[in-house]
Every structure is written in C-alpha cells, then in structure tokens.
C-alpha atoms as a PDB file:
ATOM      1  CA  UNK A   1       5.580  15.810 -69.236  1.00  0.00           C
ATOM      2  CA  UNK A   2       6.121  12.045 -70.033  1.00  0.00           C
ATOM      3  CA  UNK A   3       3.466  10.040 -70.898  1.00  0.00           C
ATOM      4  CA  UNK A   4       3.785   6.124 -71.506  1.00  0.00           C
ATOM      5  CA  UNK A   5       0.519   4.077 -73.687  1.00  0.00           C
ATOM      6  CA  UNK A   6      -1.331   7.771 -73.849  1.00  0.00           C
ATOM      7  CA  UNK A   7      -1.139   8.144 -69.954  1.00  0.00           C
ATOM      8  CA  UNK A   8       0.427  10.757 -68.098  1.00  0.00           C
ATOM      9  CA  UNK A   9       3.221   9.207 -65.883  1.00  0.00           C
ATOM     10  CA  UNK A  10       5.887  12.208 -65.302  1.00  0.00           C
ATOM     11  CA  UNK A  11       5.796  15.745 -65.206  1.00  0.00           C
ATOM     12  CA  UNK A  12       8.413  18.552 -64.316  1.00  0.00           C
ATOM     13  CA  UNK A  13       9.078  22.067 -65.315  1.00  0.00           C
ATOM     14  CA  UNK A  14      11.930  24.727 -65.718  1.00  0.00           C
ATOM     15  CA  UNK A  15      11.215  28.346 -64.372  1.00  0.00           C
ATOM     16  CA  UNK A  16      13.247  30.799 -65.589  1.00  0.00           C
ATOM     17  CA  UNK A  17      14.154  32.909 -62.717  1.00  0.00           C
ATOM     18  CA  UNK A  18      16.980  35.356 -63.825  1.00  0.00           C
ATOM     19  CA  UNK A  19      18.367  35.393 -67.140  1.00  0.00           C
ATOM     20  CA  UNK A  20      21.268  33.014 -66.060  1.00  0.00           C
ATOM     21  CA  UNK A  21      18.873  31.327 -63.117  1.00  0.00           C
ATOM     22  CA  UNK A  22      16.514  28.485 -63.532  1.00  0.00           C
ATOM     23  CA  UNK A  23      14.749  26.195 -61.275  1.00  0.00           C
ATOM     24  CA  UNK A  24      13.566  22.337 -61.978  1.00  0.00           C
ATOM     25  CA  UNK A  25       9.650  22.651 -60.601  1.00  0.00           C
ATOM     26  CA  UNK A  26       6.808  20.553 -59.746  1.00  0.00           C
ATOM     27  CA  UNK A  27       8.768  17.314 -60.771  1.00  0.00           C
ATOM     28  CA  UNK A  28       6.771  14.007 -60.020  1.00  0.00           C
ATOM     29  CA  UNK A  29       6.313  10.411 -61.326  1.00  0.00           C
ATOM     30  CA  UNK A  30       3.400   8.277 -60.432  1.00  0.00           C
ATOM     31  CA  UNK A  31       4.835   6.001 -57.909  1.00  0.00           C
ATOM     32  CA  UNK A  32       4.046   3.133 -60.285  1.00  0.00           C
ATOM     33  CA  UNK A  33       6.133   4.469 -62.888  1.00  0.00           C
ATOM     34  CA  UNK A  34       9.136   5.297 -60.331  1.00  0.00           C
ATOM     35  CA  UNK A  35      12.368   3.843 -61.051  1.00  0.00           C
ATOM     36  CA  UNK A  36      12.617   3.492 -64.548  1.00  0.00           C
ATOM     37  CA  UNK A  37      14.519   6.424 -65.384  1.00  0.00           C
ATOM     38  CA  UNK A  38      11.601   8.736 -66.514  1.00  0.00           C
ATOM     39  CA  UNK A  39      12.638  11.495 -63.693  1.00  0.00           C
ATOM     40  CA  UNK A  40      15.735  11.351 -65.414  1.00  0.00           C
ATOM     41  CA  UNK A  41      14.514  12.122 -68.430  1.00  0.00           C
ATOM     42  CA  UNK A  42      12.420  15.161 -67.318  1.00  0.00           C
ATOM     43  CA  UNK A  43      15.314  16.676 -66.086  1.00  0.00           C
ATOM     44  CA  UNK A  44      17.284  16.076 -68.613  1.00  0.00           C
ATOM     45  CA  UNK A  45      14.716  17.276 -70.804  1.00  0.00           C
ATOM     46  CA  UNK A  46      14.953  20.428 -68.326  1.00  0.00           C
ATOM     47  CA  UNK A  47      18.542  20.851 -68.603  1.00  0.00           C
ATOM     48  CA  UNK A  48      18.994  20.863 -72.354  1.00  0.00           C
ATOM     49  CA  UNK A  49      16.046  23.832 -72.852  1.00  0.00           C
ATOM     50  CA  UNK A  50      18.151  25.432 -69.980  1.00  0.00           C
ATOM     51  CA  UNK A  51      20.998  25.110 -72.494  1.00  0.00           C
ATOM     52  CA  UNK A  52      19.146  26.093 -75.028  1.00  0.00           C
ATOM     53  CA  UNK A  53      17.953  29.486 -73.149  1.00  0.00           C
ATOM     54  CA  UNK A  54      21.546  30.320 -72.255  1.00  0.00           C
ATOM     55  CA  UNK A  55      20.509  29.374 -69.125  1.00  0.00           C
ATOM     56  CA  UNK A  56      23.876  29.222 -66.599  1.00  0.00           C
ATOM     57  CA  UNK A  57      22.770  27.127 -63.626  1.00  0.00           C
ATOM     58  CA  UNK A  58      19.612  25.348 -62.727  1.00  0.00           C
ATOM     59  CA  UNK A  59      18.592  24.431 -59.262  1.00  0.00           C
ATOM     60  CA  UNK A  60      15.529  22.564 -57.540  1.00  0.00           C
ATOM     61  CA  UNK A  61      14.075  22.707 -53.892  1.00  0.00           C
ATOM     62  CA  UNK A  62      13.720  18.451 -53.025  1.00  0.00           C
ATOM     63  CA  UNK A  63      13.268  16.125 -50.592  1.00  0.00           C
ATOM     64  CA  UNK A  64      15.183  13.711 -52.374  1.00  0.00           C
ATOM     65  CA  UNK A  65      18.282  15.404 -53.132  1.00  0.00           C
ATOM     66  CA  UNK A  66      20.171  11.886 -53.790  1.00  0.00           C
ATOM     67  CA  UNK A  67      18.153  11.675 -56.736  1.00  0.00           C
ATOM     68  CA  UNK A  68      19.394  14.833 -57.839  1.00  0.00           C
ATOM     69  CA  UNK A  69      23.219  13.864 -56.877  1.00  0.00           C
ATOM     70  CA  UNK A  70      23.085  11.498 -59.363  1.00  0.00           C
ATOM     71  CA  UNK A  71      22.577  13.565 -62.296  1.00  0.00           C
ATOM     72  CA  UNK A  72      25.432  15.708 -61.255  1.00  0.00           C
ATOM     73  CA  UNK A  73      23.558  18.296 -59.165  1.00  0.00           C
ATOM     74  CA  UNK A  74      25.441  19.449 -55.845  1.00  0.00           C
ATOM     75  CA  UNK A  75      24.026  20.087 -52.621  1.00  0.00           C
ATOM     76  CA  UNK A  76      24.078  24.166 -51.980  1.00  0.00           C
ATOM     77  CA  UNK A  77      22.647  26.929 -49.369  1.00  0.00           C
ATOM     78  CA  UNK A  78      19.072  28.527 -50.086  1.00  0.00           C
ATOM     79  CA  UNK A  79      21.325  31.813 -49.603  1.00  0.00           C
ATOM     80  CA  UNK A  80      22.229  31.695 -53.595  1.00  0.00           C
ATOM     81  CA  UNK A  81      18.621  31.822 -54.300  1.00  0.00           C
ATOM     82  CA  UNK A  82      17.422  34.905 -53.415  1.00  0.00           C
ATOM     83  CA  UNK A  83      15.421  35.235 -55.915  1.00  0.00           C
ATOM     84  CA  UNK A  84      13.627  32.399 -55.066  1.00  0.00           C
ATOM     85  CA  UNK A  85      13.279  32.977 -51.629  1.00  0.00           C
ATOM     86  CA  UNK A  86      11.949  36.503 -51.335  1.00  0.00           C
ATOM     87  CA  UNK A  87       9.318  35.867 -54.213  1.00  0.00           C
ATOM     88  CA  UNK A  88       7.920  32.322 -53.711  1.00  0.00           C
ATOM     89  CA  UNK A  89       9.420  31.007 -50.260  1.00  0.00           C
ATOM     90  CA  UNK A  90       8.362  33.718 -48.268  1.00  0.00           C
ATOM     91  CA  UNK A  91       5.165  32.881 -48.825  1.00  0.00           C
ATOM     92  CA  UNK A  92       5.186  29.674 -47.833  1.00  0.00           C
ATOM     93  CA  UNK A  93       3.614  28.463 -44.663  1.00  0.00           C
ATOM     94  CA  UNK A  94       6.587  26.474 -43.937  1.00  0.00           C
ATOM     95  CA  UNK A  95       8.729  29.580 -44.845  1.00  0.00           C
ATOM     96  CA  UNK A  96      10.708  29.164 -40.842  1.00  0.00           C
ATOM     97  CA  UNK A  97      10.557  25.481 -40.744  1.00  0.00           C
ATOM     98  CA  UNK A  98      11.371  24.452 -44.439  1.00  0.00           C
ATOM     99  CA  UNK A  99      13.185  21.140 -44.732  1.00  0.00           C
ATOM    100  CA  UNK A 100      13.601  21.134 -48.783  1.00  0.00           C
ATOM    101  CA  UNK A 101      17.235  20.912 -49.197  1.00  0.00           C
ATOM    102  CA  UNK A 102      18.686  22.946 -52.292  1.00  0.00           C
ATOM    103  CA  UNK A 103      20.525  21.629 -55.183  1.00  0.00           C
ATOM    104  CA  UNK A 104      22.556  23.383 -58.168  1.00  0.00           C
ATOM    105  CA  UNK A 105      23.718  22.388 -61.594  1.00  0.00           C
ATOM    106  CA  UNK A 106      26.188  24.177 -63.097  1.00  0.00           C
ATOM    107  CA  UNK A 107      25.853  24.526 -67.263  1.00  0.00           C
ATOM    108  CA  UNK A 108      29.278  24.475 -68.781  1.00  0.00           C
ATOM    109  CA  UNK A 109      30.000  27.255 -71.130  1.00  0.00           C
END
C-alpha cells in the first residue's frame, strides 16, 4: 500500500505460491497518482520481502507488461505457472480467452 497526505494512492501484493514461487497481485495506482514512480515502489517493495522469504522468482499476470520490462521483469509463457493456472486461472471466466501476458523476475542467489 502507498499512501501520499493520509490517502490511499497505490496498492499491490506478493502471493506466495510455492516456496520458491511468488506472484505481484492486485497492483494499482489511482490514475491521478500514475507516473510518479509509486508502482515502482510497490514492486520493489514486493521484491525485497520476496528476498526476504527466500523467495526465487516472482511473476505477475498484466496488461501492461512494458511497465514491468522496465524493472527488469521478462516476458514468459503461462506454461511455468502451473500453479497459478490450475488453482486461480481456471476459474476465471476468461480462462480460454485470457489476454494477460506473463512476466518473471528472477532473484539472484
């Protein structure tokens, strides 16, 4: 969560999926607030308790995966998330028709 003068601007969240397997969730800034680096910050804020978990790699579903490129995340196939897939996608109404494109960080050792 980021909040600027008391007011909620910016939230995002890491699920820990496997014990080396995260995902970056629910990630939003008020449009407002967009541009000034606070996505950055959540998911950098994501990334270091990922670190701090032992976490190995940390991916995100988005529709924006430039944003994501930027911070050093890679464009990758669903396929390595099947853990993802056959608990939370499946049920999805968009499950066949699903135009979130995957990205992966990789945590250094």
């Amino acid at each position: 969560m980021y909040e600027e003068d008391g007011k909620i601007v910016g939230v995002g969240s890491l699920h820990v999926f496997w014990e080396d397997l995260a995902e970056i969730k629910s990630l939003a800034v008020i449009d407002e607030y967009q541009h000034k680096g606070i996505g950055k910050k959540i998911v950098d804020e994501c990334i270091k308790d990922a670190r701090n978990l032992g976490i190995k790699k940390v991916f995100a579903l988005t529709y924006v995966p430039q944003f994501f490129e930027k911070l050093g995340f890679k464009v990758v196939d669903k396929s390595l998330f099947p853990q993802k897939v056959w608990t939370e996608c499946i049920h999805c109404v968009k499950f066949n028709d699903c135009k979130e494109i995957p990205v992966l960080f990789e945590l250094e050792e």
